[in-house]
C-alpha atoms as a PDB file:
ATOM      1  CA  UNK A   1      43.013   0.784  -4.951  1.00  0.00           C
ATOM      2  CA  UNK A   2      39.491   1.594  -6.190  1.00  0.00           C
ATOM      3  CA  UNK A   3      37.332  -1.869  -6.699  1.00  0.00           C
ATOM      4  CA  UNK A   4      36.392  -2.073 -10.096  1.00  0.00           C
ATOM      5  CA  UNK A   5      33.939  -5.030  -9.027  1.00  0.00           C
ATOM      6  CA  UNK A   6      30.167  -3.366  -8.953  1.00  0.00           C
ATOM      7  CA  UNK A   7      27.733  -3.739  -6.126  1.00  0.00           C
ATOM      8  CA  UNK A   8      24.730  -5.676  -7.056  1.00  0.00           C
ATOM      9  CA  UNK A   9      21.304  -5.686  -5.311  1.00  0.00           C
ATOM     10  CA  UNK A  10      19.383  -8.723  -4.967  1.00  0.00           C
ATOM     11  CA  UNK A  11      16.001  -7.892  -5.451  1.00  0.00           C
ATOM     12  CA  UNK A  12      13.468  -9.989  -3.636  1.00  0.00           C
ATOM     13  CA  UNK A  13      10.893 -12.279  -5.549  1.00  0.00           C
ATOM     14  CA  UNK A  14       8.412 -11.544  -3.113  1.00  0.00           C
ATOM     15  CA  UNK A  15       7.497  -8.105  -1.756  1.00  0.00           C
ATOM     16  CA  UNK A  16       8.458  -7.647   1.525  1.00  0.00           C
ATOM     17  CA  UNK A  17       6.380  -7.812   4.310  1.00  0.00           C
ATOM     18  CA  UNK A  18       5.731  -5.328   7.168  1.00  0.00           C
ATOM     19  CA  UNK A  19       3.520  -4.661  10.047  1.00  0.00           C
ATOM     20  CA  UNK A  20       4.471  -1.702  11.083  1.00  0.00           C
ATOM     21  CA  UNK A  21       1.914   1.123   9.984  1.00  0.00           C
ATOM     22  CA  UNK A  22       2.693   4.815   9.860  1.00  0.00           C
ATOM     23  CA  UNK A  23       1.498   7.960   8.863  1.00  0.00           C
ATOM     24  CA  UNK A  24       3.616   7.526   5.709  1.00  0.00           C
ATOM     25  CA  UNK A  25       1.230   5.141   4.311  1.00  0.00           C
ATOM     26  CA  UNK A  26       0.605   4.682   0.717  1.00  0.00           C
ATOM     27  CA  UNK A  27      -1.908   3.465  -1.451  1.00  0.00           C
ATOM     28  CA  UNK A  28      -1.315   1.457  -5.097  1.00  0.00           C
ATOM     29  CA  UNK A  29      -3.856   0.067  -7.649  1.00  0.00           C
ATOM     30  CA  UNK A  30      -2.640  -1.937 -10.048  1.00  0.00           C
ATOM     31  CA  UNK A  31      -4.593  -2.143 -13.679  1.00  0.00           C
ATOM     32  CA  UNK A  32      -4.646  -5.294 -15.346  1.00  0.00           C
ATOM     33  CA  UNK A  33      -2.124  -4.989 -17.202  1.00  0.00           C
ATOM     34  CA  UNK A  34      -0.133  -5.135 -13.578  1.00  0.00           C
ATOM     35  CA  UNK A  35       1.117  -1.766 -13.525  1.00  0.00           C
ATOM     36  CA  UNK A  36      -0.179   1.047 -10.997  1.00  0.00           C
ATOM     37  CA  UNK A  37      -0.041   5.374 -11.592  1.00  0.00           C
ATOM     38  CA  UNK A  38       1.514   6.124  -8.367  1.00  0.00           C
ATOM     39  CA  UNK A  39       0.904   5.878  -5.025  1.00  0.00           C
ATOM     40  CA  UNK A  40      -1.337   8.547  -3.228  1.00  0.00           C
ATOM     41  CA  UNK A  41      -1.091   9.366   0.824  1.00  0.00           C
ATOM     42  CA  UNK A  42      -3.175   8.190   2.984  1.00  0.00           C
ATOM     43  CA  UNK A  43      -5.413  10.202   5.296  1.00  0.00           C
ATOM     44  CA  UNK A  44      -8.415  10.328   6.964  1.00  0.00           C
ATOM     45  CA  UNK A  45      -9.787  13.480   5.323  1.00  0.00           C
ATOM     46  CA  UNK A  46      -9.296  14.477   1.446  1.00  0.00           C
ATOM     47  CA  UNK A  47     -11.340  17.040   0.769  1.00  0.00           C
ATOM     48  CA  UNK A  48     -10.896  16.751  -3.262  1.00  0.00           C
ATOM     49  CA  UNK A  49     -10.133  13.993  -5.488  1.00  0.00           C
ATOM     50  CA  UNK A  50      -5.989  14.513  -5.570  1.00  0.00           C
ATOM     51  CA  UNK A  51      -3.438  12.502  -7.673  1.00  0.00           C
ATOM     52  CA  UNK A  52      -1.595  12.859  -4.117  1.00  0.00           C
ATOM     53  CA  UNK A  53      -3.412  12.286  -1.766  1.00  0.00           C
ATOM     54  CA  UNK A  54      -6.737   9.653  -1.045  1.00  0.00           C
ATOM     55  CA  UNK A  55      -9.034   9.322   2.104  1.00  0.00           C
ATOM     56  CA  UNK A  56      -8.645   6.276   4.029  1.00  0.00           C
ATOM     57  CA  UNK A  57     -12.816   5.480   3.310  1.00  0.00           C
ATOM     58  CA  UNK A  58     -11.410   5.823  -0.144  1.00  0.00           C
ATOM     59  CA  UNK A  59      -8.881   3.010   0.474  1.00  0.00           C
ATOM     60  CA  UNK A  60     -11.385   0.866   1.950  1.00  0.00           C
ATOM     61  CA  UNK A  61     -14.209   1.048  -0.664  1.00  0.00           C
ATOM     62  CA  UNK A  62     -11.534   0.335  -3.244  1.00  0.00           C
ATOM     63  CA  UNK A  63     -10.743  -2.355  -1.353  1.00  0.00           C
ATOM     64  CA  UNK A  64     -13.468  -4.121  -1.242  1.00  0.00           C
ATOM     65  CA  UNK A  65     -14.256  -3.467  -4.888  1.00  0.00           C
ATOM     66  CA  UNK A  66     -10.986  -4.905  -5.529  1.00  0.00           C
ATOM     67  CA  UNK A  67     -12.173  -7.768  -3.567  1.00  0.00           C
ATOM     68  CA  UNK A  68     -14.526  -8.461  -6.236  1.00  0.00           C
ATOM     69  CA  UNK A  69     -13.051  -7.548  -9.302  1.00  0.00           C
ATOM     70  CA  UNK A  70      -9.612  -9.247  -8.701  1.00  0.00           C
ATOM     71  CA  UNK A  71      -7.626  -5.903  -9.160  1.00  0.00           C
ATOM     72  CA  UNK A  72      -4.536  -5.876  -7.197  1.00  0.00           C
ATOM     73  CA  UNK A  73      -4.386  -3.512  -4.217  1.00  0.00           C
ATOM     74  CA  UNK A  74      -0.823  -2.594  -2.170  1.00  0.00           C
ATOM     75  CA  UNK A  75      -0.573  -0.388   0.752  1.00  0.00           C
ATOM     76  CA  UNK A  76       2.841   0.303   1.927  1.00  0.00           C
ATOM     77  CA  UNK A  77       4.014   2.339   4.947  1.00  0.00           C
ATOM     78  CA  UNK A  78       7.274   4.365   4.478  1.00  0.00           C
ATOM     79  CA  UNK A  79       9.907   2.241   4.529  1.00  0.00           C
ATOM     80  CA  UNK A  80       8.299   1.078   1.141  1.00  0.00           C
ATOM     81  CA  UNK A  81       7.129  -2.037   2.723  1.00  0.00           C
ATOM     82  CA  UNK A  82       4.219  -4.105   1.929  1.00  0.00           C
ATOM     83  CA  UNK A  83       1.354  -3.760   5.271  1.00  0.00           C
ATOM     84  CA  UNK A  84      -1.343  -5.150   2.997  1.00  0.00           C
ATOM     85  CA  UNK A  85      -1.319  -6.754  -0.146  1.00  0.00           C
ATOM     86  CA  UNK A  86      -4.517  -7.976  -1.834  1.00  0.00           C
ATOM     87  CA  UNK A  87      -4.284 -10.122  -4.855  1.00  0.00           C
ATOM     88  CA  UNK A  88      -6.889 -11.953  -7.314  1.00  0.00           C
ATOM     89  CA  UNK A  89      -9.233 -11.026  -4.308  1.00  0.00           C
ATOM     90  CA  UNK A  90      -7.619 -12.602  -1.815  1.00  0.00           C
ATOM     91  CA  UNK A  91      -5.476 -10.739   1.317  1.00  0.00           C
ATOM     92  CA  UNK A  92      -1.984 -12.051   1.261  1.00  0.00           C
ATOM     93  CA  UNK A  93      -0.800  -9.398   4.441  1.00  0.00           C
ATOM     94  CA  UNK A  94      -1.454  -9.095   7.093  1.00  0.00           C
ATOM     95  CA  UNK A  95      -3.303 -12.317   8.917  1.00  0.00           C
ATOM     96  CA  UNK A  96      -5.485 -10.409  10.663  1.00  0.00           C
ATOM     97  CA  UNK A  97      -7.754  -7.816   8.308  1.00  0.00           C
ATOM     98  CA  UNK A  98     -10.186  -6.487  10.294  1.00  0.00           C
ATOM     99  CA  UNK A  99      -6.808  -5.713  13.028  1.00  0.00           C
ATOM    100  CA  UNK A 100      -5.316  -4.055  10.375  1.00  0.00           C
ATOM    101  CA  UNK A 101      -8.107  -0.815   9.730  1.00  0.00           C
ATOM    102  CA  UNK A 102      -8.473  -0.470  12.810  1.00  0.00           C
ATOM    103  CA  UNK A 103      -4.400   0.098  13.673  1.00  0.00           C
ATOM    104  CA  UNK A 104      -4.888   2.435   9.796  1.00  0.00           C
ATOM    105  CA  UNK A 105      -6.991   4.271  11.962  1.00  0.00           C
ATOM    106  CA  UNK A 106      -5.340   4.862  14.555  1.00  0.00           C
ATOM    107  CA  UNK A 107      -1.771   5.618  12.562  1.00  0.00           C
ATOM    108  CA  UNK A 108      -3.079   7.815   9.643  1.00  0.00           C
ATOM    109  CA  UNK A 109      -3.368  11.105   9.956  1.00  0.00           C
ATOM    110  CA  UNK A 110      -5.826  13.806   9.330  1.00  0.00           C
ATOM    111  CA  UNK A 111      -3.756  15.545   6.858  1.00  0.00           C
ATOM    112  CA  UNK A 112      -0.516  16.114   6.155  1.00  0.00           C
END
């Protein structure tokens, strides 16, 4: 007897949260009109400006620009969960910042 009910999918109000930080990690800007082009790769050497992939000393100076302008920044690993999440300048994830790069550094790799 098929079930002619269909399967919904509660979508969360809030992004969800991770900590865990791999070398799937990607990086979203969001314009103000609070939509983003697609997410690029993150690694520690990009050669090129590439719609795929961004340097992680990319990430970090548009970061901190973001910091200032209030331009929402997301950074997800690949699960498609939030590891940081900056918003109206302020970080929402993770607690610890500065704990954060340095793990990025650690996880992302050279190329890939």
């Amino acid at each position: 007897m098929a079930n002619d009910n269909p399967t919904y999918i509660s979508i969360p109000d809030e992004p969800v949260l991770d900590d865990k930080i791999d070398k799937y990690s990607r990086f979203y800007a969001y314009g103000r009109d609070g939509y983003h082009s697609g997410g690029q790769y993150i690694v520690k050497e990009c050669a090129e400006r590439s719609r795929q992939y961004i340097s992680l000393g990319r990430v970090r100076a548009a970061v901190e620009i973001a910091k200032v302008t209030g331009q929402q920044i997301r950074i997800t690993n690949g699960d498609d969960f939030l590891t940081y999440w900056l918003v109206d300048g302020n970080v929402k994830h993770p607690a610890n910042e500065e704990e954060f790069w340095k793990r990025m550094e650690q996880k992302v790799p050279t190329r890939l």
